[in-house]
C-alpha atoms as a PDB file:
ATOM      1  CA  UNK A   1    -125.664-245.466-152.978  1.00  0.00           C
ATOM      2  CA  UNK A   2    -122.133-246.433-151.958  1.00  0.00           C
ATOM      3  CA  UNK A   3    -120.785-244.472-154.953  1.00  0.00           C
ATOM      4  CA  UNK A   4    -122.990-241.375-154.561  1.00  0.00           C
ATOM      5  CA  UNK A   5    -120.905-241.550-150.687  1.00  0.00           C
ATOM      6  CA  UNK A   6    -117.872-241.763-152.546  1.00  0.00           C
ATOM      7  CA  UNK A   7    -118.050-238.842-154.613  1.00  0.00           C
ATOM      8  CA  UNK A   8    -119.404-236.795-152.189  1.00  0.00           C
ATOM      9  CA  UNK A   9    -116.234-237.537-149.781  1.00  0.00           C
ATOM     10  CA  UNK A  10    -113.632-236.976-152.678  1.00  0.00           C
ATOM     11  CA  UNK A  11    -115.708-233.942-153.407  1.00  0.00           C
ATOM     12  CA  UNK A  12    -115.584-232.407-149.360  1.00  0.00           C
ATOM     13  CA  UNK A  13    -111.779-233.487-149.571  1.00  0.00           C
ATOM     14  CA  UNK A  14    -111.163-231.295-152.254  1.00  0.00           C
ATOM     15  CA  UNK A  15    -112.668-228.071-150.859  1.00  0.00           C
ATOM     16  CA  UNK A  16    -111.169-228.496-147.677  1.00  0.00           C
ATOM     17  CA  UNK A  17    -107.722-229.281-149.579  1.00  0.00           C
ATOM     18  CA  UNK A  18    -107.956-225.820-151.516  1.00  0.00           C
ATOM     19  CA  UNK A  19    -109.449-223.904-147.905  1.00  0.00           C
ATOM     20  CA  UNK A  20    -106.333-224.737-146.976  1.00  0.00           C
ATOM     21  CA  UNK A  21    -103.652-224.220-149.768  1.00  0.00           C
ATOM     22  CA  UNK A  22    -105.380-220.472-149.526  1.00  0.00           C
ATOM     23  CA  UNK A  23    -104.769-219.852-145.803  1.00  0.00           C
ATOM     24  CA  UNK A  24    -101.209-220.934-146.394  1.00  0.00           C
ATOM     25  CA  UNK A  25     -99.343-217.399-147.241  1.00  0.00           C
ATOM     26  CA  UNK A  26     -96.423-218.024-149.978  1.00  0.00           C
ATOM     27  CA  UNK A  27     -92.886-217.151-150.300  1.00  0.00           C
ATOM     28  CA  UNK A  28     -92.182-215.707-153.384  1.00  0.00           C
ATOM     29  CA  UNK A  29     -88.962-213.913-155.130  1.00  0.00           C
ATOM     30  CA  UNK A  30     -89.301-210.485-156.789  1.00  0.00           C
ATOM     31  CA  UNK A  31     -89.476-211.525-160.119  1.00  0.00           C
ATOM     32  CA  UNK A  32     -91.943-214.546-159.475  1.00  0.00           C
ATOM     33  CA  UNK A  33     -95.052-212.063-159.017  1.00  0.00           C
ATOM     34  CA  UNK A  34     -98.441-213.538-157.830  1.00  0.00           C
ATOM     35  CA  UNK A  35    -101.691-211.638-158.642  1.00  0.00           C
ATOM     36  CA  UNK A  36    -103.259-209.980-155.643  1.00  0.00           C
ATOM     37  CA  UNK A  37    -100.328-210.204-152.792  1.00  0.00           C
ATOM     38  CA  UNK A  38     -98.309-207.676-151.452  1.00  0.00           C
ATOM     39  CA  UNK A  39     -94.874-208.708-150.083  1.00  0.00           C
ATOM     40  CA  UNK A  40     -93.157-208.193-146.716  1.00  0.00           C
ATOM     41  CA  UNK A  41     -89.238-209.066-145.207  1.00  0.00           C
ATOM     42  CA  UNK A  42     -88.798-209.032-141.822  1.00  0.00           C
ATOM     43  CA  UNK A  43     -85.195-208.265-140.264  1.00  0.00           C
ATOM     44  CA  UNK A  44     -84.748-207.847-136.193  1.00  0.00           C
ATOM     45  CA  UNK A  45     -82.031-205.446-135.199  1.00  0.00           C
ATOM     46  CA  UNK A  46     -83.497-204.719-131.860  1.00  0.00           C
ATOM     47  CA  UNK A  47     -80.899-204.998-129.407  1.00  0.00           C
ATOM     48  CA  UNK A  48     -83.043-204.228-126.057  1.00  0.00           C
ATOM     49  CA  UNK A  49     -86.008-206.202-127.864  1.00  0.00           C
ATOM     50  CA  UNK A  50     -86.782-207.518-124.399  1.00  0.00           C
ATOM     51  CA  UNK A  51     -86.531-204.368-122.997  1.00  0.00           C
ATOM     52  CA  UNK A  52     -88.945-202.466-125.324  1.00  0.00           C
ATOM     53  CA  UNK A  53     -91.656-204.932-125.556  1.00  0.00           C
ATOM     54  CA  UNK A  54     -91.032-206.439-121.575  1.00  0.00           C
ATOM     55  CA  UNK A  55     -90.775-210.183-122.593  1.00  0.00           C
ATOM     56  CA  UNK A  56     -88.622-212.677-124.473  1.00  0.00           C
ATOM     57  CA  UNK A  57     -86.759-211.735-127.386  1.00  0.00           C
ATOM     58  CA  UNK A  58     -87.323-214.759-129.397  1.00  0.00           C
ATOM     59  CA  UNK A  59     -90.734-214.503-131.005  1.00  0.00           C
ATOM     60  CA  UNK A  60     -93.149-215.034-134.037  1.00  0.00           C
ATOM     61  CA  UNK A  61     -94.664-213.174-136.615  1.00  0.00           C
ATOM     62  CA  UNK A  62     -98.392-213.577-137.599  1.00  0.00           C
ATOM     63  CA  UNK A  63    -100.051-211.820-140.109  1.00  0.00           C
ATOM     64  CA  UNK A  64    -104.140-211.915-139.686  1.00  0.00           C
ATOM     65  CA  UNK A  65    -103.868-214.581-137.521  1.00  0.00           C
ATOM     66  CA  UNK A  66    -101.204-216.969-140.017  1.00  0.00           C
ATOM     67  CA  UNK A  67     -97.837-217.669-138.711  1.00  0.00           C
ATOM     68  CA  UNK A  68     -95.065-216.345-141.258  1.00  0.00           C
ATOM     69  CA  UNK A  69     -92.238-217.486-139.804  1.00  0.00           C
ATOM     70  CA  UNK A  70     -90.442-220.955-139.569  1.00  0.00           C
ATOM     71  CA  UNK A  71     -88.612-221.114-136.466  1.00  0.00           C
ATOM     72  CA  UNK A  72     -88.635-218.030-133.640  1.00  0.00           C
ATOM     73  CA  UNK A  73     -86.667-215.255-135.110  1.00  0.00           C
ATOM     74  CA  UNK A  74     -84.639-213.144-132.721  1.00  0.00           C
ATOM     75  CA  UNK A  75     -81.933-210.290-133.162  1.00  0.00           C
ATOM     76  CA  UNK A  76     -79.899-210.456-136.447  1.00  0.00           C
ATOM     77  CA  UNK A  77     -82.459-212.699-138.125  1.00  0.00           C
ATOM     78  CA  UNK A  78     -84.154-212.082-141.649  1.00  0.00           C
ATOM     79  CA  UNK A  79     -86.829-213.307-142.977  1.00  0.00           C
ATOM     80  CA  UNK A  80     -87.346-214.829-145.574  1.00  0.00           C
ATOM     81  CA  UNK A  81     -83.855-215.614-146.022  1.00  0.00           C
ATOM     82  CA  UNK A  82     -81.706-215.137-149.515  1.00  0.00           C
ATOM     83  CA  UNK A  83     -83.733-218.092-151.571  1.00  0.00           C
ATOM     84  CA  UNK A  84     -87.279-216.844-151.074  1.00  0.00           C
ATOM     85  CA  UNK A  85     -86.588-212.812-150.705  1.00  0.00           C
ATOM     86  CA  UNK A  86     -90.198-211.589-149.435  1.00  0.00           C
ATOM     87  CA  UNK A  87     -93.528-213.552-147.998  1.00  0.00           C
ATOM     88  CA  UNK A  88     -96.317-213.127-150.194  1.00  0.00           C
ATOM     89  CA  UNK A  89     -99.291-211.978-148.115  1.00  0.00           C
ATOM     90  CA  UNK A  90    -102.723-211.192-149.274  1.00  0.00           C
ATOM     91  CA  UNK A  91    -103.064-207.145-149.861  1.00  0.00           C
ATOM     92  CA  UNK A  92    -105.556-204.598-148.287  1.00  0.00           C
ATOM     93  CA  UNK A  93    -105.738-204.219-144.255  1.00  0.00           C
ATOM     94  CA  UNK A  94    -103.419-206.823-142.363  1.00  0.00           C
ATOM     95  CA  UNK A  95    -103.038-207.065-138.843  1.00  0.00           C
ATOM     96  CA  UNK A  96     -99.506-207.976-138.175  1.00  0.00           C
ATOM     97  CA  UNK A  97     -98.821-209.455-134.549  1.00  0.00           C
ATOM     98  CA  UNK A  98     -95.209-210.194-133.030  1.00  0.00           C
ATOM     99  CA  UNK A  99     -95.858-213.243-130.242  1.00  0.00           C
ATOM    100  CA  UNK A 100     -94.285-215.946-127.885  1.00  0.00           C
ATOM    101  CA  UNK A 101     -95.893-219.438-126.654  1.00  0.00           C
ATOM    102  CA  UNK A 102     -97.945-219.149-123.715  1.00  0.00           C
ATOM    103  CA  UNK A 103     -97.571-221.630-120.663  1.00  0.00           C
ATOM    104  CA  UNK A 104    -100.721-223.478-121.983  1.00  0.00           C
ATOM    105  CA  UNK A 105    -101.414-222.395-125.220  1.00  0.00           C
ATOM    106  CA  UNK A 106     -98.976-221.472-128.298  1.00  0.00           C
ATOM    107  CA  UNK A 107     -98.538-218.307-129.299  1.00  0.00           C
ATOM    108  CA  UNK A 108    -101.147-216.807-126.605  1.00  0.00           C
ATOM    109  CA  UNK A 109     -99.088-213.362-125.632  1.00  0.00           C
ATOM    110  CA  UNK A 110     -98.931-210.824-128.110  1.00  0.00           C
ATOM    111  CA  UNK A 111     -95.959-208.770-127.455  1.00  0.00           C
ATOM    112  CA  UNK A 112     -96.975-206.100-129.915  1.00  0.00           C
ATOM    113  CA  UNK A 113     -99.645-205.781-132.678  1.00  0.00           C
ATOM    114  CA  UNK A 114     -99.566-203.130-135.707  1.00  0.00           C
ATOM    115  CA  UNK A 115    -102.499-202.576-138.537  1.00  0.00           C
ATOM    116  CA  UNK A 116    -100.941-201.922-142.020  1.00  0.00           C
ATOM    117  CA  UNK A 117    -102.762-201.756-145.317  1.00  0.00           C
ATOM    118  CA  UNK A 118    -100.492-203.087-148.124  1.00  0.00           C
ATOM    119  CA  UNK A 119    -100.758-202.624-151.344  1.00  0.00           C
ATOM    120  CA  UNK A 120    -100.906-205.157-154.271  1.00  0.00           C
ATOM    121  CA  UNK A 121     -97.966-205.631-156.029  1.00  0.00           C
ATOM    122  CA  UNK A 122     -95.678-203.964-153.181  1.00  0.00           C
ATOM    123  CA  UNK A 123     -92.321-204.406-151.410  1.00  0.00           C
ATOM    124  CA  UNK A 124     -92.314-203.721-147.888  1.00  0.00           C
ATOM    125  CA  UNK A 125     -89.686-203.900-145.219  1.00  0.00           C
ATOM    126  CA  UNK A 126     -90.226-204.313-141.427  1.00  0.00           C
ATOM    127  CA  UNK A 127     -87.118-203.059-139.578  1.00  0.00           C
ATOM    128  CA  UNK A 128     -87.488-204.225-136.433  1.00  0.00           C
ATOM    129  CA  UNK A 129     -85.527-201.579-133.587  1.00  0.00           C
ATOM    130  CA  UNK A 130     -85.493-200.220-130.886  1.00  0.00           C
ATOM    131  CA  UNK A 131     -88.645-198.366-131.853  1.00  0.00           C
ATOM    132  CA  UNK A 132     -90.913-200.647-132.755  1.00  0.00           C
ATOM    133  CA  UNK A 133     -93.365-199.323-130.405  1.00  0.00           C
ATOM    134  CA  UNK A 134     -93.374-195.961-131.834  1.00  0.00           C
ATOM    135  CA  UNK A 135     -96.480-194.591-133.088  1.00  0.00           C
ATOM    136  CA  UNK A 136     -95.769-193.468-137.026  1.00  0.00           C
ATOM    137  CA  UNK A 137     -94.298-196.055-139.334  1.00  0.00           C
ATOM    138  CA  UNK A 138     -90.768-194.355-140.188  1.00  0.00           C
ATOM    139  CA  UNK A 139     -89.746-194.325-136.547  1.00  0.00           C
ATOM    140  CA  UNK A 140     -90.976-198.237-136.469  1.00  0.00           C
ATOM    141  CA  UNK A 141     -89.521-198.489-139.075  1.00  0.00           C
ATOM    142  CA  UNK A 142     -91.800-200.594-142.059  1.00  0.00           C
ATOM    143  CA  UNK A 143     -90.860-199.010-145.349  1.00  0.00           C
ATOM    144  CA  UNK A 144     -92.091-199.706-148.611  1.00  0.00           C
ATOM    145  CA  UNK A 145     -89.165-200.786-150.906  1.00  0.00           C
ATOM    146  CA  UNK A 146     -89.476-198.610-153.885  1.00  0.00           C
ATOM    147  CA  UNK A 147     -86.563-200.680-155.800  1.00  0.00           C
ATOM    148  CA  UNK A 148     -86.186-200.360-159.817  1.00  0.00           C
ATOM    149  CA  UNK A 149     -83.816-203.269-161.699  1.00  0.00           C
ATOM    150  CA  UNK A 150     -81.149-201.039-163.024  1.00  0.00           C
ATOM    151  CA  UNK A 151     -78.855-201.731-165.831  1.00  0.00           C
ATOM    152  CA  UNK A 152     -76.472-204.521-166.266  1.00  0.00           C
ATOM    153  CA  UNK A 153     -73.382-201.790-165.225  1.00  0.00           C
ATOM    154  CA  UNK A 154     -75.397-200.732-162.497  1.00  0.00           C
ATOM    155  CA  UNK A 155     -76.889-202.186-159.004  1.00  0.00           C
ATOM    156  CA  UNK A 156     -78.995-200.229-156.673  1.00  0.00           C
ATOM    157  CA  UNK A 157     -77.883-200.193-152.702  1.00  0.00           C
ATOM    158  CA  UNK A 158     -79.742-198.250-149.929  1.00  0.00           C
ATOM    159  CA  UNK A 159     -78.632-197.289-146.215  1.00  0.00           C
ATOM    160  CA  UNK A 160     -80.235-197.949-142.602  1.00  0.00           C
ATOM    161  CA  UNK A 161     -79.144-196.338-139.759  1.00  0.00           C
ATOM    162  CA  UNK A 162     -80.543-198.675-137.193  1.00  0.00           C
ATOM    163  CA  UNK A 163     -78.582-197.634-133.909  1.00  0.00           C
ATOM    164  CA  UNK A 164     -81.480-195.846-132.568  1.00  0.00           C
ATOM    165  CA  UNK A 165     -79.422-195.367-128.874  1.00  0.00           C
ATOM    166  CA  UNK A 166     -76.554-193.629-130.968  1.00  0.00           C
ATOM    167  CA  UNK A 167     -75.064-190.783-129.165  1.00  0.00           C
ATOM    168  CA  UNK A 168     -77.341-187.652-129.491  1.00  0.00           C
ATOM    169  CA  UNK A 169     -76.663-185.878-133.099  1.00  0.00           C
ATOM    170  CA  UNK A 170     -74.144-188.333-133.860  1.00  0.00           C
ATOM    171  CA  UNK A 171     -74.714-188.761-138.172  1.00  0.00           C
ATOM    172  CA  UNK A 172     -72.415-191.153-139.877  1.00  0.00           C
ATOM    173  CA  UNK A 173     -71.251-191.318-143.104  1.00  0.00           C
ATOM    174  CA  UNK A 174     -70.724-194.431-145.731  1.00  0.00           C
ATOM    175  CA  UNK A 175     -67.357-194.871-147.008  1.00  0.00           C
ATOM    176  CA  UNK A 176     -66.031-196.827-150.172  1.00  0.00           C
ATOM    177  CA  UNK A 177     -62.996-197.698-150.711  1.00  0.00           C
ATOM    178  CA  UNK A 178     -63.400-198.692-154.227  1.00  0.00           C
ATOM    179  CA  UNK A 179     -64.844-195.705-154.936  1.00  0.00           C
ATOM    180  CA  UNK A 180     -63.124-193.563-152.636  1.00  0.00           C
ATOM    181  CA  UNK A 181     -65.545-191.581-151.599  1.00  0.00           C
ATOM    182  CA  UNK A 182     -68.942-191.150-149.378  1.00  0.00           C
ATOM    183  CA  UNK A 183     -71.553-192.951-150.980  1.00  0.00           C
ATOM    184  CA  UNK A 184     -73.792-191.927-148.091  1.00  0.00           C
ATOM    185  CA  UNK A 185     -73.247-188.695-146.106  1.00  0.00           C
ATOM    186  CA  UNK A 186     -74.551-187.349-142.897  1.00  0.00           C
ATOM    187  CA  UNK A 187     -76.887-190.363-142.112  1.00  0.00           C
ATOM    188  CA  UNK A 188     -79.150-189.570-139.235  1.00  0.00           C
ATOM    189  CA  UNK A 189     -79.971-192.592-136.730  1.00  0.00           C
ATOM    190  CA  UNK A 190     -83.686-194.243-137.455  1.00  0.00           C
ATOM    191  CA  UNK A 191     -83.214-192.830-141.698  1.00  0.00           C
ATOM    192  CA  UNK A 192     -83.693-195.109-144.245  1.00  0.00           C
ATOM    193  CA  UNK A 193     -82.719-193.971-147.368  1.00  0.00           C
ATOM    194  CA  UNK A 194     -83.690-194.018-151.057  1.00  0.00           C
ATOM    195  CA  UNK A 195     -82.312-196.951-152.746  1.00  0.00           C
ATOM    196  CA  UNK A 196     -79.467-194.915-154.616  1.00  0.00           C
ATOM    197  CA  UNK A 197     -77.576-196.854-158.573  1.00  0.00           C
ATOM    198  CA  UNK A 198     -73.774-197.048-158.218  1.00  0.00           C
ATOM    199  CA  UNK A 199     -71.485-198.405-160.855  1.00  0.00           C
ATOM    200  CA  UNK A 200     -70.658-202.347-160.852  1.00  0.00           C
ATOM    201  CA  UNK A 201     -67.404-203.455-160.976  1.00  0.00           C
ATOM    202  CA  UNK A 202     -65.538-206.766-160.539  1.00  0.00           C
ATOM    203  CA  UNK A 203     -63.462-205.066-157.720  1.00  0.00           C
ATOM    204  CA  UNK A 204     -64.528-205.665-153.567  1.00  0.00           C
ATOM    205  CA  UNK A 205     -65.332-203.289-151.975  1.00  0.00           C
ATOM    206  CA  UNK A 206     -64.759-202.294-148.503  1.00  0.00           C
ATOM    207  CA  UNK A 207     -67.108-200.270-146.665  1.00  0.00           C
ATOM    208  CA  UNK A 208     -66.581-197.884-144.052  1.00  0.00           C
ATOM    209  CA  UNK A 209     -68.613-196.382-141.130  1.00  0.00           C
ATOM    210  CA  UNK A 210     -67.334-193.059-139.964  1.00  0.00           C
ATOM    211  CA  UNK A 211     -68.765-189.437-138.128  1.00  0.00           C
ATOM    212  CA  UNK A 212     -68.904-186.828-140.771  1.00  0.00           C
ATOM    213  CA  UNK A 213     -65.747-185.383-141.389  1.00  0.00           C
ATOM    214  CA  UNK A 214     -63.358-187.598-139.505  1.00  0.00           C
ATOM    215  CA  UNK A 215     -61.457-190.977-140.595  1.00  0.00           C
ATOM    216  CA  UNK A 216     -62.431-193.268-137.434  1.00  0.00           C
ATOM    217  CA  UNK A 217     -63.555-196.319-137.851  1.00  0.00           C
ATOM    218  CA  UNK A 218     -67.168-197.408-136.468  1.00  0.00           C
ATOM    219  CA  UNK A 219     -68.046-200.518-138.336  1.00  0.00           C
ATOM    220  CA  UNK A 220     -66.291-202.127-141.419  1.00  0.00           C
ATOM    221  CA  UNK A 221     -67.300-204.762-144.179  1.00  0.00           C
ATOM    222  CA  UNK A 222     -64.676-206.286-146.076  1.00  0.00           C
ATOM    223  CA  UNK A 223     -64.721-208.279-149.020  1.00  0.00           C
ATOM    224  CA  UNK A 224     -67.756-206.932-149.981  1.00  0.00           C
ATOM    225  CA  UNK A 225     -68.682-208.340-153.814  1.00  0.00           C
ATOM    226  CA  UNK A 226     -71.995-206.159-155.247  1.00  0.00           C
ATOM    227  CA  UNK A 227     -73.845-207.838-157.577  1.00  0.00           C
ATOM    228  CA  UNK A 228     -74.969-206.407-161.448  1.00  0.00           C
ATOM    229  CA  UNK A 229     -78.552-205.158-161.268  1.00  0.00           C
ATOM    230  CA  UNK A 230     -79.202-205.989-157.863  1.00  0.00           C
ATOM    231  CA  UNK A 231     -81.464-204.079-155.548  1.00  0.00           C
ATOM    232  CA  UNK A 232     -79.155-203.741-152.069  1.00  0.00           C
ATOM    233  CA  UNK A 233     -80.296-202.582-148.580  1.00  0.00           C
ATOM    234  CA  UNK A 234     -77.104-201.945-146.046  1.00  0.00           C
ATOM    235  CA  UNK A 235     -77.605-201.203-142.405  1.00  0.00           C
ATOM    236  CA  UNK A 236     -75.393-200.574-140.128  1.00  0.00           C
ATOM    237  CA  UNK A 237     -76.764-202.070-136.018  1.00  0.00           C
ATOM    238  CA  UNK A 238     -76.426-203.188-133.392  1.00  0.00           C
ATOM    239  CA  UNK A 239     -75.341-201.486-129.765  1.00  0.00           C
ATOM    240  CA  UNK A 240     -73.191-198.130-130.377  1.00  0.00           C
ATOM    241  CA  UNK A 241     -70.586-198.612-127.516  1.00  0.00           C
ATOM    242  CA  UNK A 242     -69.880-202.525-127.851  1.00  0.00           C
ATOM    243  CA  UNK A 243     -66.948-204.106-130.615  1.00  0.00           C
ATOM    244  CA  UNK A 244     -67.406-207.411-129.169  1.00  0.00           C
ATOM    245  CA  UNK A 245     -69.930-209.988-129.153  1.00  0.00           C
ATOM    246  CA  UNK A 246     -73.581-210.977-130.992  1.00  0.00           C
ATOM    247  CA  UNK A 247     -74.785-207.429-130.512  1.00  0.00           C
ATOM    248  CA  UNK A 248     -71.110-205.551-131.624  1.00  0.00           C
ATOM    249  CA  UNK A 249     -71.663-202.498-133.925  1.00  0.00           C
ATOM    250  CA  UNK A 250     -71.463-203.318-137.255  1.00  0.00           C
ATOM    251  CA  UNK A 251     -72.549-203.709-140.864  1.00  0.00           C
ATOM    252  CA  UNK A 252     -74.981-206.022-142.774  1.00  0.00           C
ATOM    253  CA  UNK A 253     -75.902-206.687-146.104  1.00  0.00           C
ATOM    254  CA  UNK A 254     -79.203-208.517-147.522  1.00  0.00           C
ATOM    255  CA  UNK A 255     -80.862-208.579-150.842  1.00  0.00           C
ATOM    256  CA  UNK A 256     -83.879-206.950-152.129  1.00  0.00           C
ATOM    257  CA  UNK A 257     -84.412-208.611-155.459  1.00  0.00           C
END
């Protein structure tokens, strides 16, 4: 009898050990590939956050009801970070909700809540701006992240225009020094563009935001080293009159795969 109890405990142990390894959503690189998940980043560059959604500007992310995050994420965060480069989450219709703790209960006030259907095997970028409360998903903006691996001379790098308060018909362009040229042109604010190969070279680079046809200087990123079949995303943020400070103009890198 007492054994028949035991095995019958191990045996309820068990399936509530694997209920909930599969409620746990993984991070995953790229190239790891699990069978059946989609994958989602999640970068802030909101700077009136707390102004668009009226509350604080430190918050979760929960996707069908499972926390994604670690700890809060706020302006200038990414997620995952440059180990783990997307969350593996299951594929089909997710509900994706961006919250802060209640006074009694954690996590109780939804701040804003968005219905996506992902699809297996997919990249996906949330871009959180300005707009996040917009209704159609390129002025939100979440993107899918159609990146290829290009060649070993080759890397792949793609532009944001995240300044959504920019002064009205204001474009920029996307200067390189190394390759002394535009290597975007006429950039419209909320665009995100295709993911575009350039040549890879040992050489920095420095990178240069500027208003079509004029040599000022809006935002610049030095010392920038590309890497050899990399797929890039730059995005130039935060707020369009300010130089100083966390919320300054200027230019960010992350990594795609």
């Amino acid at each position: 009898m007492k054994k028949n109890i035991l095995i019958v405990l191990i045996f309820a142990c068990t399936i509530g050990l694997i209920w909930s390894c599969n409620k746990k959503l993984e991070l995953v690189s790229p190239v790891s590939g699990t069978s059946g998940l989609a994958y989602l980043k999640i970068a802030d560059f909101s700077t009136s956050f707390r102004q668009v959604v009226n509350g604080s500007d430190s918050f979760n992310v929960y996707v069908n009801g499972v926390k994604v995050n670690g700890t809060f994420l706020t302006y200038n965060s990414i997620f995952p970070t440059i180990t783990n480069l997307y969350i593996g989450v299951p594929a089909g219709p997710q509900a994706i909700r961006i919250t802060v703790n209640g006074k009694l209960t954690p996590d109780s006030i939804t701040l804003a809540s968005f219905n996506k259907t992902l699809t297996a095997g997919n990249y996906y970028s949330f871009i959180i701006t300005d707009s996040l409360l917009k209704s159609d998903e390129s002025k939100q903006i979440f993107v899918q992240d159609n990146f290829t691996i290009s060649d070993t001379t080759h890397f792949t790098l793609r532009f944001i225009h995240a300044i959504l308060n920019d002064s009205v018909g204001k474009n920029v362009d996307v200067y390189s020094t190394r390759q002394a040229a535009n290597i975007f042109s006429n950039i419209s604010p909320g665009t995100v563009t295709p993911f575009t190969t350039l040549p890879y070279t040992l050489a920095n680079d420095t990178l240069i935001v500027r208003r079509p046809g004029r040599l000022d200087t809006l935002a610049r990123l030095n010392l920038v080293v590309f890497a050899r079949q990399r797929a890039l995303t730059l995005v130039y943020k935060g707020q369009p009159g300010t130089t100083t400070g966390t919320k300054a103009r200027g230019l960010v890198i992350y990594t795609n795969n």
